[in-house]
Every structure is written in C-alpha cells, then in structure tokens.
PDB file of N, CA and C in Angstrom:
ATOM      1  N   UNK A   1      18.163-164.554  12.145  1.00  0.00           N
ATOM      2  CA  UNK A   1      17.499-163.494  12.865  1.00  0.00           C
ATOM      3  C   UNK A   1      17.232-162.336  11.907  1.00  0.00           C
ATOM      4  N   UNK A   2      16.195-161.642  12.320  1.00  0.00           N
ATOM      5  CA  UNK A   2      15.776-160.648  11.631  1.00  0.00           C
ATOM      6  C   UNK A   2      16.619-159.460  11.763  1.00  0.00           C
ATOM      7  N   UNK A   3      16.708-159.062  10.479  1.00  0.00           N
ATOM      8  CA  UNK A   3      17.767-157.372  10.491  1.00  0.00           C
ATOM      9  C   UNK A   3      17.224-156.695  11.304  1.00  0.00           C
ATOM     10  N   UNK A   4      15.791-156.732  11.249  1.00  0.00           N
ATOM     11  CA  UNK A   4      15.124-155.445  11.607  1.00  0.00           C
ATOM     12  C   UNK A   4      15.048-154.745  12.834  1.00  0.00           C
ATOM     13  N   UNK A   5      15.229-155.451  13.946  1.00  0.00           N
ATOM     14  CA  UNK A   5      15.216-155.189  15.222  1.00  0.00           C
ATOM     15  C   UNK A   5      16.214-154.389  15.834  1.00  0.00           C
ATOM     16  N   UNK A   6      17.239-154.091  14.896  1.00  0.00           N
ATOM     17  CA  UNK A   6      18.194-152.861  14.566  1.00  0.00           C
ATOM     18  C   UNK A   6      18.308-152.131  13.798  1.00  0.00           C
ATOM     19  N   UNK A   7      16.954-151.936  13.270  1.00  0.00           N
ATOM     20  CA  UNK A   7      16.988-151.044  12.210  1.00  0.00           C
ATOM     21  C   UNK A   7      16.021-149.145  12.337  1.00  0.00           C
ATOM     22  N   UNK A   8      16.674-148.455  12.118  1.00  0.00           N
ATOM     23  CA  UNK A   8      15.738-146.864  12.552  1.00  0.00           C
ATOM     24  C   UNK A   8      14.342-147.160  12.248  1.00  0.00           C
ATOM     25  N   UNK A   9      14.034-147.821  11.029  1.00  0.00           N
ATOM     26  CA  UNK A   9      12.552-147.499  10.664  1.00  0.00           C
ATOM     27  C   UNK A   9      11.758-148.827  11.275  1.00  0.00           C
ATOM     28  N   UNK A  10      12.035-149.953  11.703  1.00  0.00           N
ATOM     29  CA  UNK A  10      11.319-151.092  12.288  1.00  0.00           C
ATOM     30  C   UNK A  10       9.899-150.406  12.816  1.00  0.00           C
ATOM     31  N   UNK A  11       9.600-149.419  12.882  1.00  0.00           N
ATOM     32  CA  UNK A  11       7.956-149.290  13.182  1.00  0.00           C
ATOM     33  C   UNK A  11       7.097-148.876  12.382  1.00  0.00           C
ATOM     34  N   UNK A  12       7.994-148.194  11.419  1.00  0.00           N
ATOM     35  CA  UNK A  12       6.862-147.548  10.317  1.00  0.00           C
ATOM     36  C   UNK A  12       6.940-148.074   9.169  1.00  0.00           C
ATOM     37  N   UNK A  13       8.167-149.181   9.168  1.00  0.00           N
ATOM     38  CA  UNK A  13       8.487-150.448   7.725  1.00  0.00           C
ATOM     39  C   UNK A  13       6.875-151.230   7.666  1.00  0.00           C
ATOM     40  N   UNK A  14       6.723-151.344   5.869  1.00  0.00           N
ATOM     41  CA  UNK A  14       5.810-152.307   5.485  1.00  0.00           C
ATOM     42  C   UNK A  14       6.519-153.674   5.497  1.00  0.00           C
ATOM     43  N   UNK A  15       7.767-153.625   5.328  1.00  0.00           N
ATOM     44  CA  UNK A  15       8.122-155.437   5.058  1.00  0.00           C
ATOM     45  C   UNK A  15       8.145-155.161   6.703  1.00  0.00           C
ATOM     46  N   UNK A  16       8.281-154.945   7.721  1.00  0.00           N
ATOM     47  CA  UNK A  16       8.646-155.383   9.154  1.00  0.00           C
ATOM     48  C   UNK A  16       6.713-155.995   9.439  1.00  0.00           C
ATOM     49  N   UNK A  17       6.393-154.931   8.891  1.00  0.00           N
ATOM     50  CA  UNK A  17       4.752-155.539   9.363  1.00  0.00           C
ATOM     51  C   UNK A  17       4.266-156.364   8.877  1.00  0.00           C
ATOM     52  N   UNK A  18       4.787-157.006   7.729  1.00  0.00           N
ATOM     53  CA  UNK A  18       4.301-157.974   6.433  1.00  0.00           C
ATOM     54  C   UNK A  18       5.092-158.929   7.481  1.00  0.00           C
ATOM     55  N   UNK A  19       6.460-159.144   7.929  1.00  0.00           N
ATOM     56  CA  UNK A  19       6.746-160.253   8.626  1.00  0.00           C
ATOM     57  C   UNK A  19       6.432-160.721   9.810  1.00  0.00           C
ATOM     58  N   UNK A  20       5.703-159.332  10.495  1.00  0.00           N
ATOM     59  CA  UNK A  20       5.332-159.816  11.699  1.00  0.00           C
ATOM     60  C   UNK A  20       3.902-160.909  11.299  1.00  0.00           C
ATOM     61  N   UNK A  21       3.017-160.145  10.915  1.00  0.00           N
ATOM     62  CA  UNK A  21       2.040-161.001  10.259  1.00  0.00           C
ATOM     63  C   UNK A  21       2.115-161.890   9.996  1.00  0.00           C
ATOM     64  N   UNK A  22       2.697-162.573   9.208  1.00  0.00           N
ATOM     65  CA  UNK A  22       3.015-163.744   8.884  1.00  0.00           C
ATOM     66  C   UNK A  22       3.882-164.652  10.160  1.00  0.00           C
ATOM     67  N   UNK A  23       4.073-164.048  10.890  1.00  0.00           N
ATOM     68  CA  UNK A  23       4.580-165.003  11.953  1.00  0.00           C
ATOM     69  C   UNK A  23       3.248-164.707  13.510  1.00  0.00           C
ATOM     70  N   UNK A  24       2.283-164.207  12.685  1.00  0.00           N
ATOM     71  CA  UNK A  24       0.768-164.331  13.650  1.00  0.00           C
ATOM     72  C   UNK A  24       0.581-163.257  14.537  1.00  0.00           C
ATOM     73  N   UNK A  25       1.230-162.070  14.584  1.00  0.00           N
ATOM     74  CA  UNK A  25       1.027-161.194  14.967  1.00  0.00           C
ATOM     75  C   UNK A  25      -0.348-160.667  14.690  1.00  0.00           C
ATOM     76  N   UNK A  26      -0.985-160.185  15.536  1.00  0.00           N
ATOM     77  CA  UNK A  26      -2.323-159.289  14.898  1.00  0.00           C
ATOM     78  C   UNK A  26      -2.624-157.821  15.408  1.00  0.00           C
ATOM     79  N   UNK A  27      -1.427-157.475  16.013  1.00  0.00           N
ATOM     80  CA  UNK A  27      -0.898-156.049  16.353  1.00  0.00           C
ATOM     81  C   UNK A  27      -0.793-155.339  14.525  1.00  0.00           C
ATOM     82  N   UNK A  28      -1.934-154.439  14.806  1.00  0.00           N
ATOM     83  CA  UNK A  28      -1.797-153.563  13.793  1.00  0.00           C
ATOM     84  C   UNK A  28      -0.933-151.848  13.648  1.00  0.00           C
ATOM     85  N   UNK A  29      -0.271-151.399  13.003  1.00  0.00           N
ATOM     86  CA  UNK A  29       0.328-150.154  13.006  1.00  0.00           C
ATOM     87  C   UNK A  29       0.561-149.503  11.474  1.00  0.00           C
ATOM     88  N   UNK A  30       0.203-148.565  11.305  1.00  0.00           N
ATOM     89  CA  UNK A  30       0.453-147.568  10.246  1.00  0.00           C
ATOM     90  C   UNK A  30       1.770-147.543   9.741  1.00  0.00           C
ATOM     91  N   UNK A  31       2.113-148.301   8.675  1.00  0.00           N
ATOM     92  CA  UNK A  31       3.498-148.676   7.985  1.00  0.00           C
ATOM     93  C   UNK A  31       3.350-148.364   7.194  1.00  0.00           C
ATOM     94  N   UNK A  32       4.079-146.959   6.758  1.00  0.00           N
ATOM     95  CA  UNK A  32       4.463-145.699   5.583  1.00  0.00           C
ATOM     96  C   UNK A  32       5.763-145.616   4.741  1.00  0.00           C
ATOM     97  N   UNK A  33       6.428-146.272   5.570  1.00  0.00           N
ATOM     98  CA  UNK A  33       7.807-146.669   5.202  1.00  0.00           C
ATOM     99  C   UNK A  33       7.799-148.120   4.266  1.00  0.00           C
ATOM    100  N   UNK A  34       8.423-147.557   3.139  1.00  0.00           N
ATOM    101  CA  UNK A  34       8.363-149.241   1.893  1.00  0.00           C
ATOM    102  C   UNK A  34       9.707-149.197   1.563  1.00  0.00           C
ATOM    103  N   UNK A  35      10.575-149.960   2.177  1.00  0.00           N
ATOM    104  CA  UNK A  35      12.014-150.080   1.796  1.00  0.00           C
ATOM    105  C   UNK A  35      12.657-150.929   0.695  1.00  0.00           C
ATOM    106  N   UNK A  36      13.577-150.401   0.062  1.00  0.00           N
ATOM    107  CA  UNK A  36      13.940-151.108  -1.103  1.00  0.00           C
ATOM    108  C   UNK A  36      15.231-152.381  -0.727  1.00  0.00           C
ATOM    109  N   UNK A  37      15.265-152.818  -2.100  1.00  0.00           N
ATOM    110  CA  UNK A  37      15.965-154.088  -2.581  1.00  0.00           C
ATOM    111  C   UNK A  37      16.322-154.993  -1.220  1.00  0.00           C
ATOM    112  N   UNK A  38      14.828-155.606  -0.687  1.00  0.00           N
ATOM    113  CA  UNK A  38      14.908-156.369   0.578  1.00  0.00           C
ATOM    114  C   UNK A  38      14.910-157.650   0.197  1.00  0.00           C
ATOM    115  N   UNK A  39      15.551-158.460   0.881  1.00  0.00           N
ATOM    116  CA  UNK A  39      15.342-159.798   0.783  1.00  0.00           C
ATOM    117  C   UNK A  39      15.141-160.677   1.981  1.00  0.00           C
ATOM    118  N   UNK A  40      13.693-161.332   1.998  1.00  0.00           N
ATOM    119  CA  UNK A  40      13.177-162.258   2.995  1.00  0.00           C
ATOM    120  C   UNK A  40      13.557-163.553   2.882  1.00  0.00           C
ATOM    121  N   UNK A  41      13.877-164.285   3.571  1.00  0.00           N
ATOM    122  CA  UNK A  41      14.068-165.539   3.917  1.00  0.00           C
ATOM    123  C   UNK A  41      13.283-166.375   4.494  1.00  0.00           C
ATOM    124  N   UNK A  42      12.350-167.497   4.307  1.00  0.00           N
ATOM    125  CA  UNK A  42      11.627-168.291   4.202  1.00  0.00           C
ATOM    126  C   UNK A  42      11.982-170.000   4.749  1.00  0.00           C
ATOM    127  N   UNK A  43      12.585-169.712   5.933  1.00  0.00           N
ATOM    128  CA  UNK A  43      13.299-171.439   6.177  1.00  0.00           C
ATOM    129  C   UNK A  43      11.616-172.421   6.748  1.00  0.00           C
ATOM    130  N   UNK A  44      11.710-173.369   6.194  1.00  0.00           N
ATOM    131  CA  UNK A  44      10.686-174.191   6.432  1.00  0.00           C
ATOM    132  C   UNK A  44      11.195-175.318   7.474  1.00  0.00           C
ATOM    133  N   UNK A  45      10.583-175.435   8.650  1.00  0.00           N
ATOM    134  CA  UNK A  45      10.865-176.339   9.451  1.00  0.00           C
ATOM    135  C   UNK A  45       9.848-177.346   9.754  1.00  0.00           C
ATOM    136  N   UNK A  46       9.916-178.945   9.287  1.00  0.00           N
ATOM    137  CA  UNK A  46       9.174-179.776   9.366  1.00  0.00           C
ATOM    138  C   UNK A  46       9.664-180.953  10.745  1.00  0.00           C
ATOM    139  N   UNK A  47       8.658-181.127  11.610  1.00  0.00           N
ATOM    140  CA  UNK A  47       8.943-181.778  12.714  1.00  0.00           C
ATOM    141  C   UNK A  47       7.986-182.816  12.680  1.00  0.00           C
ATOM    142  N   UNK A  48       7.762-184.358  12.404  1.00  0.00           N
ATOM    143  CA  UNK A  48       6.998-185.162  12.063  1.00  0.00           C
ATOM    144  C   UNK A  48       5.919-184.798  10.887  1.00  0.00           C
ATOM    145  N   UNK A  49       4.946-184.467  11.407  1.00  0.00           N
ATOM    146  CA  UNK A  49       4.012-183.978  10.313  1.00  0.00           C
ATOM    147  C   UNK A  49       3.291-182.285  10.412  1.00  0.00           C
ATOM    148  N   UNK A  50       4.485-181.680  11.056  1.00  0.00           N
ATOM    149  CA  UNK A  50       4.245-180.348  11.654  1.00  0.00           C
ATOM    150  C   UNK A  50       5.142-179.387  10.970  1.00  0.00           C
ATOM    151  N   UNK A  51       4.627-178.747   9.711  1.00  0.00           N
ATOM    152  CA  UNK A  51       5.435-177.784   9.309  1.00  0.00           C
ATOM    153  C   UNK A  51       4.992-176.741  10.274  1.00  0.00           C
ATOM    154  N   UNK A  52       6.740-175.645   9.905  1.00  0.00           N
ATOM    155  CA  UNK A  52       6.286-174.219  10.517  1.00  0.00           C
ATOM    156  C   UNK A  52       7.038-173.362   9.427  1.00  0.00           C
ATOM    157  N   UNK A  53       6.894-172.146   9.603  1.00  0.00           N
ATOM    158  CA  UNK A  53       8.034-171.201   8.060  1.00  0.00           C
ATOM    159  C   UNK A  53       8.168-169.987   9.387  1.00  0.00           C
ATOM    160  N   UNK A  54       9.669-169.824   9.310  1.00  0.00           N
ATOM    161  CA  UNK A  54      10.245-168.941  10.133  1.00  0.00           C
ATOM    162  C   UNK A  54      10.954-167.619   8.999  1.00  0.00           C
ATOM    163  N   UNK A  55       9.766-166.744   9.226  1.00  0.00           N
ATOM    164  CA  UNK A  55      10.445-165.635   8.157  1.00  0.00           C
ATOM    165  C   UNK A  55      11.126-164.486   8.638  1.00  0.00           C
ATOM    166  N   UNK A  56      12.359-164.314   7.862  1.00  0.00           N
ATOM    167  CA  UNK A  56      13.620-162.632   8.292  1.00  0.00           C
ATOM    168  C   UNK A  56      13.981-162.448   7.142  1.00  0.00           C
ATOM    169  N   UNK A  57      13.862-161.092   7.737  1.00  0.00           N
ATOM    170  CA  UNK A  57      14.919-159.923   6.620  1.00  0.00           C
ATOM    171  C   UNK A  57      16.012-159.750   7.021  1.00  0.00           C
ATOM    172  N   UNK A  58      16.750-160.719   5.727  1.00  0.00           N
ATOM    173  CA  UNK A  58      18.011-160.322   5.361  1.00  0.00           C
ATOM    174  C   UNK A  58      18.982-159.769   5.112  1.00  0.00           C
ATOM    175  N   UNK A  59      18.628-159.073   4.053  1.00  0.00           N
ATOM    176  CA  UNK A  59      18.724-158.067   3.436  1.00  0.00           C
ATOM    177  C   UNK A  59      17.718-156.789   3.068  1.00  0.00           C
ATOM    178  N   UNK A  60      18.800-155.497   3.357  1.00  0.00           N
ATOM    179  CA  UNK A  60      17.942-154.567   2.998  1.00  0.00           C
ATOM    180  C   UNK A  60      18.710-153.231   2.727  1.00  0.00           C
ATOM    181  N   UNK A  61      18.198-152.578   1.603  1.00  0.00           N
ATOM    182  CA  UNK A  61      19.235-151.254   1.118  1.00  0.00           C
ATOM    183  C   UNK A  61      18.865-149.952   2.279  1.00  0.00           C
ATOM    184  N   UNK A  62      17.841-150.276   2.431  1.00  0.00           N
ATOM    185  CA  UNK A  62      17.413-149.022   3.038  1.00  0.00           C
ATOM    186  C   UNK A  62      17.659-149.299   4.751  1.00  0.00           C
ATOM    187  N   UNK A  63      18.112-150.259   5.387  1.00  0.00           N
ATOM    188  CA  UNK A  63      18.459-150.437   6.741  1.00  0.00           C
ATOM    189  C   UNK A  63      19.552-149.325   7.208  1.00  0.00           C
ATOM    190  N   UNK A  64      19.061-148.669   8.101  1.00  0.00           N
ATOM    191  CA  UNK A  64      19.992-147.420   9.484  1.00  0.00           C
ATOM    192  C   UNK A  64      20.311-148.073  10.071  1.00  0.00           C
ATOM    193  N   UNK A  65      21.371-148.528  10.583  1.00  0.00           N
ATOM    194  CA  UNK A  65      21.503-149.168  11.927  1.00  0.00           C
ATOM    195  C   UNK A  65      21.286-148.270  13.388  1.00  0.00           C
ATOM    196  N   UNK A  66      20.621-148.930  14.374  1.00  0.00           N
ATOM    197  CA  UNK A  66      20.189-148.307  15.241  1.00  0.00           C
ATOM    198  C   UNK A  66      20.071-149.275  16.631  1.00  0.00           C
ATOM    199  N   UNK A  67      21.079-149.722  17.202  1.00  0.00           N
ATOM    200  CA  UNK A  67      20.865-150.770  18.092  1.00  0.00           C
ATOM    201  C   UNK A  67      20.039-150.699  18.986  1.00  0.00           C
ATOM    202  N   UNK A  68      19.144-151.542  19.566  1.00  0.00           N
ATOM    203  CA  UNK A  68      18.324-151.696  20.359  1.00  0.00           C
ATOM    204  C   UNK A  68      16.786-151.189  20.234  1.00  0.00           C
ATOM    205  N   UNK A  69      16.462-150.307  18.970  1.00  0.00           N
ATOM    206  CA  UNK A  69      15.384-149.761  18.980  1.00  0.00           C
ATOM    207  C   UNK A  69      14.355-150.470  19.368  1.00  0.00           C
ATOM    208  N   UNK A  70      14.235-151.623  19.074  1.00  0.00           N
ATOM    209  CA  UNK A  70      13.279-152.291  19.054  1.00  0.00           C
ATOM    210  C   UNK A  70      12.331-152.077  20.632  1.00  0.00           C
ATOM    211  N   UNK A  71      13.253-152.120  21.460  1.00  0.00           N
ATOM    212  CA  UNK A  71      13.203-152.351  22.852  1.00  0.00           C
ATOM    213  C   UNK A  71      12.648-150.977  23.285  1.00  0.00           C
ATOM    214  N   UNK A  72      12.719-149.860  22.727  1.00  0.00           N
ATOM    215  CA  UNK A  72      11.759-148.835  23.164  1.00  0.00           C
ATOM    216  C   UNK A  72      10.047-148.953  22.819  1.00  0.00           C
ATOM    217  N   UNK A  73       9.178-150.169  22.128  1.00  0.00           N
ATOM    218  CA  UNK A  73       8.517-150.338  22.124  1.00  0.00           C
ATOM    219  C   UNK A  73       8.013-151.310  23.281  1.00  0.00           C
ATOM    220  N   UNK A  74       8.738-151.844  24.086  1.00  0.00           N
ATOM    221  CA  UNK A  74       8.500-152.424  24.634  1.00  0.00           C
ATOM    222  C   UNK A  74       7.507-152.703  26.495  1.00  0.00           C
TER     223      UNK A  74
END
C-alpha cells in the first residue's frame, strides 16, 4: 500500500500525482510539492497473458504523518 494516503502533502506531491497517473487516473491537480529520497515500488502482476504494474510509495524522507487525510478529498 501506498504511504501516501497518510501523508500531509498527498495533494500537492509530484510523486503522489506521477503515481496516480500511472495507475490511470486522469484527474489533474497542481503538484508543487517535489519530495525527496522517495522510493517507488513497481510489483508486476502477470495473470495468463495479462500483465498489470501496481505502483506505491514506499519510502519517503519528506512524509508528515497525517492519518486519514486522504478522505477529506473525498
């Protein structure tokens, strides 16, 4: 699971919007926030001849913890 969904900046992060994207989002938002020494994770899941890539942040220096933020966008 993704760090981010507890994290203070999850709306104005560039890696949060870089991962939504990539998992097909096409909700666009102004991401000003560039957080350091992050690390994404990339698990590839192949089901007959059906890949998918499920991407989270792992790691991240610059993560606040902030439970539930996410859910005020909601």
């Amino acid at each position: 699971m993704c760090i981010c969904i507890n994290c203070r900046h999850i709306y104005k992060c560039q890696t949060y919007q870089f991962i939504e994207i990539q998992h097909g989002s096409k909700e666009s938002r102004q991401s000003n926030f560039i957080p350091v020494q992050t690390v994404i994770v990339v698990n590839i899941n192949k089901q007959f001849d059906d890949l998918s890539l499920d991407w989270d942040l792992k790691e991240c220096a610059s993560f606040i913890e902030k439970p539930g933020n996410w859910l005020k966008k909601i």
